[in-house]
PDB file of N, CA and C in Angstrom:
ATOM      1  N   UNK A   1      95.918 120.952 102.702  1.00  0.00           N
ATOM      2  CA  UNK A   1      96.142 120.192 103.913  1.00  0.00           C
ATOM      3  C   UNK A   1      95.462 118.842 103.788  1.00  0.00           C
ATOM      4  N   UNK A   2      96.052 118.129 104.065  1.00  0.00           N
ATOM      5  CA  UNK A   2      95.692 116.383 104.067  1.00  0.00           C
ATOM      6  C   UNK A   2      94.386 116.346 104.994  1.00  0.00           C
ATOM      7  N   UNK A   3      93.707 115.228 105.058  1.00  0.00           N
ATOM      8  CA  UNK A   3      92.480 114.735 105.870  1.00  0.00           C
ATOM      9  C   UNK A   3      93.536 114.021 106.844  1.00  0.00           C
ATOM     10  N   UNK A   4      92.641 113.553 108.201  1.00  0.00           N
ATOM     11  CA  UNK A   4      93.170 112.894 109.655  1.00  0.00           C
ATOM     12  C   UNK A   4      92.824 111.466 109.189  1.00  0.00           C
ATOM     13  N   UNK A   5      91.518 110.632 108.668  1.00  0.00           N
ATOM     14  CA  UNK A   5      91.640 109.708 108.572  1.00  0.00           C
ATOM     15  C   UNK A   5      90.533 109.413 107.227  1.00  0.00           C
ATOM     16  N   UNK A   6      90.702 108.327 106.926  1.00  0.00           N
ATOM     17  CA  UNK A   6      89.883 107.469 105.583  1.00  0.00           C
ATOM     18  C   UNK A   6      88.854 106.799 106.214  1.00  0.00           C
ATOM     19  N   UNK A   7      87.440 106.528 105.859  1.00  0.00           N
ATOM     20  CA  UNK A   7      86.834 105.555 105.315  1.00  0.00           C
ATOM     21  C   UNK A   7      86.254 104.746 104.481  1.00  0.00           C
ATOM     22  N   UNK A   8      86.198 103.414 104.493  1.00  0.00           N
ATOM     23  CA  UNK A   8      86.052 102.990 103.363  1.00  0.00           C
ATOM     24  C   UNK A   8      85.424 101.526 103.372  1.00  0.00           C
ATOM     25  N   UNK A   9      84.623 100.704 102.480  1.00  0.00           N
ATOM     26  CA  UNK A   9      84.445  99.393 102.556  1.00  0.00           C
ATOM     27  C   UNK A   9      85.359  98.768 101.880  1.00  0.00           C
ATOM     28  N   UNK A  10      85.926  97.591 102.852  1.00  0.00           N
ATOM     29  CA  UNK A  10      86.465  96.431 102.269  1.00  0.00           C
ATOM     30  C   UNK A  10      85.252  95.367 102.125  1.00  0.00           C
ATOM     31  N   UNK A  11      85.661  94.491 100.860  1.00  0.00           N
ATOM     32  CA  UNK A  11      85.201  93.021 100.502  1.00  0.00           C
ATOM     33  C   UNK A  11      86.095  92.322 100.852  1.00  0.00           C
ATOM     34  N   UNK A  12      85.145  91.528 101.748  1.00  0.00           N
ATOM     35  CA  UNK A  12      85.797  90.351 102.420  1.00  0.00           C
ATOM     36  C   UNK A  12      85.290  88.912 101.827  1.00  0.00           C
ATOM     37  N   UNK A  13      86.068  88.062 101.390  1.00  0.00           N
ATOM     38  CA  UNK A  13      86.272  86.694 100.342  1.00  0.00           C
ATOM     39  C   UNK A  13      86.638  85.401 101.707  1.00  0.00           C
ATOM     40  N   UNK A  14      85.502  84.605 101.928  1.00  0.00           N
ATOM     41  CA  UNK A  14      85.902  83.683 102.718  1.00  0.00           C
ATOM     42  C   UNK A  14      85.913  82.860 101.486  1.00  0.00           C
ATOM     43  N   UNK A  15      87.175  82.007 101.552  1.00  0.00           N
ATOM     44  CA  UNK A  15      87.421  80.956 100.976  1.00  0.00           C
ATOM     45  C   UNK A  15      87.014  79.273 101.504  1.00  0.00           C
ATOM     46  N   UNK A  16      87.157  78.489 100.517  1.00  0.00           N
ATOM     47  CA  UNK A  16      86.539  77.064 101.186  1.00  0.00           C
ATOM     48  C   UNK A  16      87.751  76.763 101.831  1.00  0.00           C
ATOM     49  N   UNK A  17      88.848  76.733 102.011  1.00  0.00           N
ATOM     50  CA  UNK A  17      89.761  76.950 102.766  1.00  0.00           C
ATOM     51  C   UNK A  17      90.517  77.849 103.596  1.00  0.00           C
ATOM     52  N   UNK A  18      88.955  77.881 104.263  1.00  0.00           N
ATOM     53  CA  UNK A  18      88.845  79.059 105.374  1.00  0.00           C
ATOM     54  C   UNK A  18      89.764  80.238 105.374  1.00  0.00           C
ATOM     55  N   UNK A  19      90.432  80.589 104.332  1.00  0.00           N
ATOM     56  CA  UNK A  19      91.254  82.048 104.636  1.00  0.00           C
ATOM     57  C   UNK A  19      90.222  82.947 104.076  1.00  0.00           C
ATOM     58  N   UNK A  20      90.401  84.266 104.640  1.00  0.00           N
ATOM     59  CA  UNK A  20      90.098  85.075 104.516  1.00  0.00           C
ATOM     60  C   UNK A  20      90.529  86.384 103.507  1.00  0.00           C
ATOM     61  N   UNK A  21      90.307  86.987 102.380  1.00  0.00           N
ATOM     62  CA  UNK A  21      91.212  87.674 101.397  1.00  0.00           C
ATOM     63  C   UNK A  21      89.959  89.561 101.577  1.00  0.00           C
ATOM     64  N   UNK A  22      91.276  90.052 102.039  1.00  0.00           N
ATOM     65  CA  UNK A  22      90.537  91.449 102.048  1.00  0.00           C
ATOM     66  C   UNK A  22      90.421  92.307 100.638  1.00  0.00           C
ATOM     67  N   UNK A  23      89.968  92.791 100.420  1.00  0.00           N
ATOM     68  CA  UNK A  23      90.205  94.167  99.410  1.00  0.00           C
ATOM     69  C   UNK A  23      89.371  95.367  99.524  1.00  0.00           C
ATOM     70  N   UNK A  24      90.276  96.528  99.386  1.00  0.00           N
ATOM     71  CA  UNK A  24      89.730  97.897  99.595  1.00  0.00           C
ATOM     72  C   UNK A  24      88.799  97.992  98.407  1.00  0.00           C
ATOM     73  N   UNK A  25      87.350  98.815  98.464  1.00  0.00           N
ATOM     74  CA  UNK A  25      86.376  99.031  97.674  1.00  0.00           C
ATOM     75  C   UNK A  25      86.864 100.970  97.560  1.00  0.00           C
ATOM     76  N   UNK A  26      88.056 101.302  96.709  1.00  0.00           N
ATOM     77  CA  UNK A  26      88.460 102.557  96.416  1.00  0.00           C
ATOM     78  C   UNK A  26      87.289 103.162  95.979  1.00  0.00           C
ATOM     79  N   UNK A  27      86.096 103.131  95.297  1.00  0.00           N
ATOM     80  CA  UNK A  27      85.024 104.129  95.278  1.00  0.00           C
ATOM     81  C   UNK A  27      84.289 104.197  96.261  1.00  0.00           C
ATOM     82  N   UNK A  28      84.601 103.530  97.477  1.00  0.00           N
ATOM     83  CA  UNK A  28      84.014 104.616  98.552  1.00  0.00           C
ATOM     84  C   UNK A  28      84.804 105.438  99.940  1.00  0.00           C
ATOM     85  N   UNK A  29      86.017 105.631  99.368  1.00  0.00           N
ATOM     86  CA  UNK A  29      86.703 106.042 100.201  1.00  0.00           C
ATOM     87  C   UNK A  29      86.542 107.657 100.306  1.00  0.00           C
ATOM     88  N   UNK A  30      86.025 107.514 101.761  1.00  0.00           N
ATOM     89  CA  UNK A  30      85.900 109.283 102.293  1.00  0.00           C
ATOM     90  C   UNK A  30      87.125 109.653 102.990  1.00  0.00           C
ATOM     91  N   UNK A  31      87.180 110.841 102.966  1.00  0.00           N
ATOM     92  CA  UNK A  31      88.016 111.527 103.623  1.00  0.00           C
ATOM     93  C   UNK A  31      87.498 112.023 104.681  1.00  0.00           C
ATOM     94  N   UNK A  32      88.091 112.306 106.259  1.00  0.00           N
ATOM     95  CA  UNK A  32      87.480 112.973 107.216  1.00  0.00           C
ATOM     96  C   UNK A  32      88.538 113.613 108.017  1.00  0.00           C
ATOM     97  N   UNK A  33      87.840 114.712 108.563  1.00  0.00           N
ATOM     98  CA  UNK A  33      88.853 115.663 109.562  1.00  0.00           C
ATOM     99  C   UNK A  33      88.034 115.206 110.759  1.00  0.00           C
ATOM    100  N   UNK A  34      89.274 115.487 111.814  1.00  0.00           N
ATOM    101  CA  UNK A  34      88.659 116.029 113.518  1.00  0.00           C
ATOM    102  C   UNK A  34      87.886 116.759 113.516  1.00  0.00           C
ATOM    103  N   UNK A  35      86.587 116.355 114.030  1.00  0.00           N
ATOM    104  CA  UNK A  35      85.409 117.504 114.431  1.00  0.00           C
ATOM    105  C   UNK A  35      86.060 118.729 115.535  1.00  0.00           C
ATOM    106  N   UNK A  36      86.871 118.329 116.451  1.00  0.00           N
ATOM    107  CA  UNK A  36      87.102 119.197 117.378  1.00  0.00           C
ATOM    108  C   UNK A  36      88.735 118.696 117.949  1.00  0.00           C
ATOM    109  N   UNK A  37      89.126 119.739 118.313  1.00  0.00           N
ATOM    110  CA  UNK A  37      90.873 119.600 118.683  1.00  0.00           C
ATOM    111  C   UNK A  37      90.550 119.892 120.249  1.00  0.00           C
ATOM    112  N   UNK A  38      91.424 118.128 120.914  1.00  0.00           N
ATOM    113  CA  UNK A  38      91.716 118.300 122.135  1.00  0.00           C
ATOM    114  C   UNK A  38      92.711 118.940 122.764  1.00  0.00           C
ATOM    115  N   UNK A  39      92.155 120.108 123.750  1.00  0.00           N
ATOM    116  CA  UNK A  39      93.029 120.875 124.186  1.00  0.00           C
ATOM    117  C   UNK A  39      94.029 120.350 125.252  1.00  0.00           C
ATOM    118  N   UNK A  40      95.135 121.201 124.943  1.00  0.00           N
ATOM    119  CA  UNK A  40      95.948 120.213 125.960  1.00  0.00           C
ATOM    120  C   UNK A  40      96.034 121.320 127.184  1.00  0.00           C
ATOM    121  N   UNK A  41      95.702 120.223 128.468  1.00  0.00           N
ATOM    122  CA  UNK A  41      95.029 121.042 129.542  1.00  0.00           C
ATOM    123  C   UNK A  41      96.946 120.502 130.591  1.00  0.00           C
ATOM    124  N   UNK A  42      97.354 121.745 130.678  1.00  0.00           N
ATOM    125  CA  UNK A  42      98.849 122.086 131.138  1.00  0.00           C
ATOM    126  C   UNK A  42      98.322 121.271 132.620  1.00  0.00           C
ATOM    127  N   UNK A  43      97.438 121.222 133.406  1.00  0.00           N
ATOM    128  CA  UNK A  43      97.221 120.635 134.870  1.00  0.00           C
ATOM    129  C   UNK A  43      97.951 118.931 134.724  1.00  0.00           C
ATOM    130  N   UNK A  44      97.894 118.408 133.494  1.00  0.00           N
ATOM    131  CA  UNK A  44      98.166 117.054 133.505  1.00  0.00           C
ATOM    132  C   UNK A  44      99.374 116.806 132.545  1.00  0.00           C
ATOM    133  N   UNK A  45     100.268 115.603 132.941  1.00  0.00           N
ATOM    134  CA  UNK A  45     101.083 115.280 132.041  1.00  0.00           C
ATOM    135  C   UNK A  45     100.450 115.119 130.290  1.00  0.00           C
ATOM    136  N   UNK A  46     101.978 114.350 129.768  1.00  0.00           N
ATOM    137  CA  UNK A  46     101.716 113.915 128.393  1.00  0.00           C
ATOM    138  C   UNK A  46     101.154 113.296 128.167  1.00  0.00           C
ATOM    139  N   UNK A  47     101.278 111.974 129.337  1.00  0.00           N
ATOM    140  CA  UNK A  47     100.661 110.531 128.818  1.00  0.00           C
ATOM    141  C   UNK A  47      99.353 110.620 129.177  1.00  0.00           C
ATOM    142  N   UNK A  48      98.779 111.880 129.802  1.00  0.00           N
ATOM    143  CA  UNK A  48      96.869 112.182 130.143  1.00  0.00           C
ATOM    144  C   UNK A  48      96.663 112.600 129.126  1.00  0.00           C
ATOM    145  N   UNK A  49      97.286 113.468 128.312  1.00  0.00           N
ATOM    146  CA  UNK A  49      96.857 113.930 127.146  1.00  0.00           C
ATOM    147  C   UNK A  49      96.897 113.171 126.125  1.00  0.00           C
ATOM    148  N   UNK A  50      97.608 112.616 126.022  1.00  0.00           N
ATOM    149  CA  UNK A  50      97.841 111.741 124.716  1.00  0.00           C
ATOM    150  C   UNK A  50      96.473 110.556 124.985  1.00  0.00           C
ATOM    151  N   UNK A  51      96.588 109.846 125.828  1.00  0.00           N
ATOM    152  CA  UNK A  51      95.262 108.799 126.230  1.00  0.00           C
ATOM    153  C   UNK A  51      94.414 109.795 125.779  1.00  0.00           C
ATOM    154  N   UNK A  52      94.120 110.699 126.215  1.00  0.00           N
ATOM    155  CA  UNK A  52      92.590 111.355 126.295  1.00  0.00           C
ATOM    156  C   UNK A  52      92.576 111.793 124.744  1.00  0.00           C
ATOM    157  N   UNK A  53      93.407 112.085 123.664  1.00  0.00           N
ATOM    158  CA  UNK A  53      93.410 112.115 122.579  1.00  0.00           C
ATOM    159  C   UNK A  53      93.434 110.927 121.817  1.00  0.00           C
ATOM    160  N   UNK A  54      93.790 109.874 122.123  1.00  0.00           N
ATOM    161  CA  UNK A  54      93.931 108.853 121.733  1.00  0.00           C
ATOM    162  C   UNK A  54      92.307 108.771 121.447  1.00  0.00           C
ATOM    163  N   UNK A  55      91.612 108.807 122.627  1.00  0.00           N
ATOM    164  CA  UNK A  55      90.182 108.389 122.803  1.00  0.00           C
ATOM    165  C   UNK A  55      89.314 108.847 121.575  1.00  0.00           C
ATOM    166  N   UNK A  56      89.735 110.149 122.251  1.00  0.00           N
ATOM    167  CA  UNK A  56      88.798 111.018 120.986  1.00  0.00           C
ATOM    168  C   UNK A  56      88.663 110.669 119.381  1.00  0.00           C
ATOM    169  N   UNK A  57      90.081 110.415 119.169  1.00  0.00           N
ATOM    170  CA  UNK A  57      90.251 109.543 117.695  1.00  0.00           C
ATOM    171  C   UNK A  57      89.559 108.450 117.522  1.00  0.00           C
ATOM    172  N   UNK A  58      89.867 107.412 118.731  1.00  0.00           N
ATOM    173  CA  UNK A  58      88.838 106.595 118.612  1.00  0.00           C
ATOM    174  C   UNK A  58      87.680 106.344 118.172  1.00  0.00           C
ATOM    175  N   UNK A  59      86.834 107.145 118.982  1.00  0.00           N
ATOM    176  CA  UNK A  59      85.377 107.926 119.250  1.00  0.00           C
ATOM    177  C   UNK A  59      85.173 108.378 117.765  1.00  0.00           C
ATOM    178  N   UNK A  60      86.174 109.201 117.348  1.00  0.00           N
ATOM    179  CA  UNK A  60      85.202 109.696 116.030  1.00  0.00           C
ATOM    180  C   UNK A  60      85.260 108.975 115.069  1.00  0.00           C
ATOM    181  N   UNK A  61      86.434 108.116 114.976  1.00  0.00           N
ATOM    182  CA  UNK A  61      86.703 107.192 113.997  1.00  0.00           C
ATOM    183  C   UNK A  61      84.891 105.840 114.152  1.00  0.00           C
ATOM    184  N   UNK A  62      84.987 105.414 115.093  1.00  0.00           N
ATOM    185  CA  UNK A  62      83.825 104.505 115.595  1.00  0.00           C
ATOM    186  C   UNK A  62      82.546 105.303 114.955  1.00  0.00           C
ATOM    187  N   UNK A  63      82.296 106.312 115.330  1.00  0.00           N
ATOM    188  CA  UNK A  63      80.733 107.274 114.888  1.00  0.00           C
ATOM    189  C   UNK A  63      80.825 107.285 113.332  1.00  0.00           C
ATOM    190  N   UNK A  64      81.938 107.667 112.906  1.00  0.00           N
ATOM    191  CA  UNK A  64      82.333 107.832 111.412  1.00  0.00           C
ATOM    192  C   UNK A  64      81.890 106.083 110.857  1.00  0.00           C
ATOM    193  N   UNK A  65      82.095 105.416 111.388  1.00  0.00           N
ATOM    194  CA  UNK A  65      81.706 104.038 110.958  1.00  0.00           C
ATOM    195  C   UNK A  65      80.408 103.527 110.873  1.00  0.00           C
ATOM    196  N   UNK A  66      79.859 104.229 111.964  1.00  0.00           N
ATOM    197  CA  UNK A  66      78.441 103.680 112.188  1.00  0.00           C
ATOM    198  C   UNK A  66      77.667 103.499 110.737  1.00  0.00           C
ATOM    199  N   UNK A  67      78.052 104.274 109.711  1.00  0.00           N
ATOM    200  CA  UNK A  67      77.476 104.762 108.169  1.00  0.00           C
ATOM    201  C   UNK A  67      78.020 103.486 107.282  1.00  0.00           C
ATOM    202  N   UNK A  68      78.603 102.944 107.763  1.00  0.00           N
ATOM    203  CA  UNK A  68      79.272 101.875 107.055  1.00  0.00           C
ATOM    204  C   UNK A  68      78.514 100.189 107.623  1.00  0.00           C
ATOM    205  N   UNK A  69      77.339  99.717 107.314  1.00  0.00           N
ATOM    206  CA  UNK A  69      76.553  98.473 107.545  1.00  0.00           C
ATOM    207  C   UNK A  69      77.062  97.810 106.964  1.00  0.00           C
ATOM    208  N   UNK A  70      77.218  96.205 107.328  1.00  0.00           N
ATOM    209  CA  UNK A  70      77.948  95.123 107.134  1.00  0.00           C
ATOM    210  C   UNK A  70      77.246  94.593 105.943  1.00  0.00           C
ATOM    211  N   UNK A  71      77.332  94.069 104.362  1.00  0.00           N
ATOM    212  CA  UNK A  71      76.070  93.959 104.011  1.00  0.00           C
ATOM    213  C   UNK A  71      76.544  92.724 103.113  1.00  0.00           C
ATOM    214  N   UNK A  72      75.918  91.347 103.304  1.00  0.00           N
ATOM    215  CA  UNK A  72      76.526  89.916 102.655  1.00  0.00           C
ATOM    216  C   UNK A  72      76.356  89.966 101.158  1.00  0.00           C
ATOM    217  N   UNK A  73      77.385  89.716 100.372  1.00  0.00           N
ATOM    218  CA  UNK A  73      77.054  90.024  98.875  1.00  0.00           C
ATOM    219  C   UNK A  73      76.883  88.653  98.285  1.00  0.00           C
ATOM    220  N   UNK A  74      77.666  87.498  98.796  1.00  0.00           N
ATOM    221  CA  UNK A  74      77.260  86.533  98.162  1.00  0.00           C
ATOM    222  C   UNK A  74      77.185  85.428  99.149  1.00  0.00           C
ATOM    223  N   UNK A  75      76.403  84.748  99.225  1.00  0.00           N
ATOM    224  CA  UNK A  75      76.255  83.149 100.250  1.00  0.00           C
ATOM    225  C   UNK A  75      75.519  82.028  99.598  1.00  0.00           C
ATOM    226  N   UNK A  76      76.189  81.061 100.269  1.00  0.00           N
ATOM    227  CA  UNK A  76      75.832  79.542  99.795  1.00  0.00           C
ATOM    228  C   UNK A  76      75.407  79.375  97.959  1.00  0.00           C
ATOM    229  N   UNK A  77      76.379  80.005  97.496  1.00  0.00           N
ATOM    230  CA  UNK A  77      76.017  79.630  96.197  1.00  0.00           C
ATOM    231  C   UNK A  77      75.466  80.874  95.246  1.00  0.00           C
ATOM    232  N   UNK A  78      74.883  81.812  95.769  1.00  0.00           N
ATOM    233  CA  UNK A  78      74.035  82.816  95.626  1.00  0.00           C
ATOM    234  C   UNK A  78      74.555  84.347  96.019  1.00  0.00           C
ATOM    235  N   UNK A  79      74.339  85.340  94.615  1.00  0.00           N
ATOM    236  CA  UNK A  79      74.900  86.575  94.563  1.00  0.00           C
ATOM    237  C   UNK A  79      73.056  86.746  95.332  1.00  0.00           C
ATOM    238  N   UNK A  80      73.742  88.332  96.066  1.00  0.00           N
ATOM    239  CA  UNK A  80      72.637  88.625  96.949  1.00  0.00           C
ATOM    240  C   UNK A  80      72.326  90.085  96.748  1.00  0.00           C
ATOM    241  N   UNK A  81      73.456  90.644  95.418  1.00  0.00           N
ATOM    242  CA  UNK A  81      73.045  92.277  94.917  1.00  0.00           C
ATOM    243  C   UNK A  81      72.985  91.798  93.674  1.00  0.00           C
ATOM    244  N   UNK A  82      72.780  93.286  93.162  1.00  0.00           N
ATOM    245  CA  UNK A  82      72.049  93.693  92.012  1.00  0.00           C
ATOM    246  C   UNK A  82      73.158  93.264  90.445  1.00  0.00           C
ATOM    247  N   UNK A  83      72.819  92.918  89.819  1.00  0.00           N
ATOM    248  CA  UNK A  83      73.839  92.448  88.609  1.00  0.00           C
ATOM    249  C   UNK A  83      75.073  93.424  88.180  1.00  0.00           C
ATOM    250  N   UNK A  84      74.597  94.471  88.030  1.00  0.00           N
ATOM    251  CA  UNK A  84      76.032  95.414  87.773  1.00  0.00           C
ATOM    252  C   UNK A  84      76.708  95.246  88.619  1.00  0.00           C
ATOM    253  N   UNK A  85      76.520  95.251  90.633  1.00  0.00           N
ATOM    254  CA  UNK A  85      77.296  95.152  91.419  1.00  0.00           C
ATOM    255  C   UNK A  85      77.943  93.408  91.579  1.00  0.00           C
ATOM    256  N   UNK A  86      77.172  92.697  91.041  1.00  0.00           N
ATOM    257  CA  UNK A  86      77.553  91.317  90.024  1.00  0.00           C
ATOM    258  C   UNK A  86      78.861  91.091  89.792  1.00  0.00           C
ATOM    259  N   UNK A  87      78.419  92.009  88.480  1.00  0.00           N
ATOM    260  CA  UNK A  87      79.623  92.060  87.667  1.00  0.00           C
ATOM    261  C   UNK A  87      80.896  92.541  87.906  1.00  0.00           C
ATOM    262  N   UNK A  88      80.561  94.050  88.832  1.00  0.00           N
ATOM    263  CA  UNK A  88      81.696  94.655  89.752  1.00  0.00           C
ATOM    264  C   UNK A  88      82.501  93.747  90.382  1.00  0.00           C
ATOM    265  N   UNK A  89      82.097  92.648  91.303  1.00  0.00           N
ATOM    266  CA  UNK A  89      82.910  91.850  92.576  1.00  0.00           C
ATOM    267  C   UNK A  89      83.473  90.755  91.401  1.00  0.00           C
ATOM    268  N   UNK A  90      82.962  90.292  90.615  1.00  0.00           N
ATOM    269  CA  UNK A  90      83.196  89.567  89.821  1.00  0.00           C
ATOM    270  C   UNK A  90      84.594  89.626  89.081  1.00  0.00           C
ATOM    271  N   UNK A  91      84.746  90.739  88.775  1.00  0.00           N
ATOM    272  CA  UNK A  91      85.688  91.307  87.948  1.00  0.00           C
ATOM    273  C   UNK A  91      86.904  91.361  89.540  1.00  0.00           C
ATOM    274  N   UNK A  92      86.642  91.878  90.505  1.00  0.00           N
ATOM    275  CA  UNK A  92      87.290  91.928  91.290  1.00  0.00           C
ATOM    276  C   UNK A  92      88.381  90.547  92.160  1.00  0.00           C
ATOM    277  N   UNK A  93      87.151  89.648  92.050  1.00  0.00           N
ATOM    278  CA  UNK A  93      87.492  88.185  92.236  1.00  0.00           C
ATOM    279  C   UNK A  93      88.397  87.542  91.058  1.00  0.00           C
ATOM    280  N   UNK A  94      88.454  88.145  89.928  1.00  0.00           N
ATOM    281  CA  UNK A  94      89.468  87.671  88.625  1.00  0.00           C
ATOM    282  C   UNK A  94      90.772  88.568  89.081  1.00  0.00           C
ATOM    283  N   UNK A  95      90.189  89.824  89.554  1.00  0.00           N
ATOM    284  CA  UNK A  95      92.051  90.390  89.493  1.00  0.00           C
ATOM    285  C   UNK A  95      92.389  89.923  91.023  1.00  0.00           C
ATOM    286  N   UNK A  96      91.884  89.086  91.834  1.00  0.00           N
ATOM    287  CA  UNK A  96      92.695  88.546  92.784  1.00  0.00           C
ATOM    288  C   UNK A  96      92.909  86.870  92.488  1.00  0.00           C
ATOM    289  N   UNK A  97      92.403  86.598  91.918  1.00  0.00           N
ATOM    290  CA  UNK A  97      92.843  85.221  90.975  1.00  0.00           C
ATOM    291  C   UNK A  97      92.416  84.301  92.179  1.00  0.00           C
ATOM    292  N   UNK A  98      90.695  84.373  92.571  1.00  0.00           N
ATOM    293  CA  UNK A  98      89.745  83.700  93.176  1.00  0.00           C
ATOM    294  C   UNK A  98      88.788  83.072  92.586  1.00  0.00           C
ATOM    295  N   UNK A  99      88.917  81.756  92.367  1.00  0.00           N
ATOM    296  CA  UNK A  99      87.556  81.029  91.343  1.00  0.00           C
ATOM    297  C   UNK A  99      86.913  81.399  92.384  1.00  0.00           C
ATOM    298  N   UNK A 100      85.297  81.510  91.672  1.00  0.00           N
ATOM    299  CA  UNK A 100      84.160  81.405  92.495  1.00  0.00           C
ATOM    300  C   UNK A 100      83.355  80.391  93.250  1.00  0.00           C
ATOM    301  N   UNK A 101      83.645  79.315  92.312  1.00  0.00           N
ATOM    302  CA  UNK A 101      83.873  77.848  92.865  1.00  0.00           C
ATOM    303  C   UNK A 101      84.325  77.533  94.443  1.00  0.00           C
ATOM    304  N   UNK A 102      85.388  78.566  94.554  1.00  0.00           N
ATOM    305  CA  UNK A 102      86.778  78.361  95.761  1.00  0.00           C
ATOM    306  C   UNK A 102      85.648  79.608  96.794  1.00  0.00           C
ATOM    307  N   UNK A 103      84.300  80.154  96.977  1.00  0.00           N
ATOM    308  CA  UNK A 103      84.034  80.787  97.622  1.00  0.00           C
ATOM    309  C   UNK A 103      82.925  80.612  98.817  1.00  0.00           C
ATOM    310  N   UNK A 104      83.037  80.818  99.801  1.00  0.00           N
ATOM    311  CA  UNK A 104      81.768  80.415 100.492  1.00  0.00           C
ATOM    312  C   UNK A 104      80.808  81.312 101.118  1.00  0.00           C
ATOM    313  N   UNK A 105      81.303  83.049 101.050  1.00  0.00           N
ATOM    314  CA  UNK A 105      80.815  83.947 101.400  1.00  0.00           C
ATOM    315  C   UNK A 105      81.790  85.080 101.273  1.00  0.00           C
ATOM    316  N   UNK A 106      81.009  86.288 100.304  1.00  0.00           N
ATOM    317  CA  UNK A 106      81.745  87.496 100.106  1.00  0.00           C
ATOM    318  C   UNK A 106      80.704  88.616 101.095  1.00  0.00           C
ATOM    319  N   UNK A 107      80.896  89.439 101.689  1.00  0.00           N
ATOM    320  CA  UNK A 107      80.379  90.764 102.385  1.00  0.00           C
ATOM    321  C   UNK A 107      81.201  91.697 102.065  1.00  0.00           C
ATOM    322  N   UNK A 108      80.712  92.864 102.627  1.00  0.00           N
ATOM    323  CA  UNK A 108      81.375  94.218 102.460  1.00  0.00           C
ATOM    324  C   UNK A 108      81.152  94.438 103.928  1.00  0.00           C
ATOM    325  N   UNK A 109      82.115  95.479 104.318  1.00  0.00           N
ATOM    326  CA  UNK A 109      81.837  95.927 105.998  1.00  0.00           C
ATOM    327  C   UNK A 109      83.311  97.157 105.871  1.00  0.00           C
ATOM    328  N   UNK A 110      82.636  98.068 106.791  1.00  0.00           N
ATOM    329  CA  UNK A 110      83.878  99.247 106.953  1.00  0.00           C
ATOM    330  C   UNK A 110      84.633  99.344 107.730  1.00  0.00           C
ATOM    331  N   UNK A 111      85.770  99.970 107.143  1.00  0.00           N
ATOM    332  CA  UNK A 111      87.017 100.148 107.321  1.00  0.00           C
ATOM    333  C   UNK A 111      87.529 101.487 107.585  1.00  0.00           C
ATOM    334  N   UNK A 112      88.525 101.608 108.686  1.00  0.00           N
ATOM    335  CA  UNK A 112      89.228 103.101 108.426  1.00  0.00           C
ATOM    336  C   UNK A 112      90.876 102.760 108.887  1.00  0.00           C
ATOM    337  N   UNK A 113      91.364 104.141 108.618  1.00  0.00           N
ATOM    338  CA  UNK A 113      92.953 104.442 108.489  1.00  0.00           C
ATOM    339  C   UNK A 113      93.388 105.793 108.573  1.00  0.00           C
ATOM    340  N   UNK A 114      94.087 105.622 109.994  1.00  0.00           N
ATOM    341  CA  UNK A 114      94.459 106.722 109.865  1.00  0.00           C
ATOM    342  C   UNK A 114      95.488 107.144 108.908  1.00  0.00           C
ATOM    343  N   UNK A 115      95.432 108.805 108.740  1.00  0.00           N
ATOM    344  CA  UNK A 115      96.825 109.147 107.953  1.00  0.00           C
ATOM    345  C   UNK A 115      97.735 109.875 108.694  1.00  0.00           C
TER     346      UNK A 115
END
């Protein structure tokens, strides 16, 4: 049986021409299930249930995130991790065909999706 939703960090690439270039960081993508299944309470229509499930997804998706800290990898000129993880974004910035030159701030920060 499949998982309900993904998390994961994207690197985010501000360019000197202010766009923004995302990419998924695939080694940290978790898988997660519903902690708990909302019951559907027969007193109320669909569209109460569905909102009130809606929520809940919400909710766990948000808590599930909290584990995921925003964390700046490179600014004003300056890598701000450790050299292997260096070399990692580095390599990453070549297969999106981003001089580094062309950069003004890379971070990581999390992401989810449902399935």
């Amino acid at each position: 049986m499949g998982c309900n939703f993904y998390t994961y960090y994207i690197m985010c690439i501000e360019c000197v021409d202010k766009s923004i270039q995302k990419y998924i960081l695939h080694d940290t993508l978790q898988r997660h299930y519903w902690a708990e299944i909302v019951e559907r309470d027969e007193d109320f229509d669909d569209e109460d249930f569905n909102k009130q499930y809606e929520e809940y997804c919400d909710m766990h998706i948000k808590r599930e995130l909290t584990h995921y800290i925003t964390k700046d990898l490179y600014n004003d000129g300056k890598w701000l991790c450790v050299e292997y993880a260096v070399s990692k974004y580095r390599d990453i910035l070549d297969k999106l065909k981003i001089s580094e030159k062309d950069v003004i701030r890379i971070w990581k920060q999390g992401e989810a999706q449902l399935r």
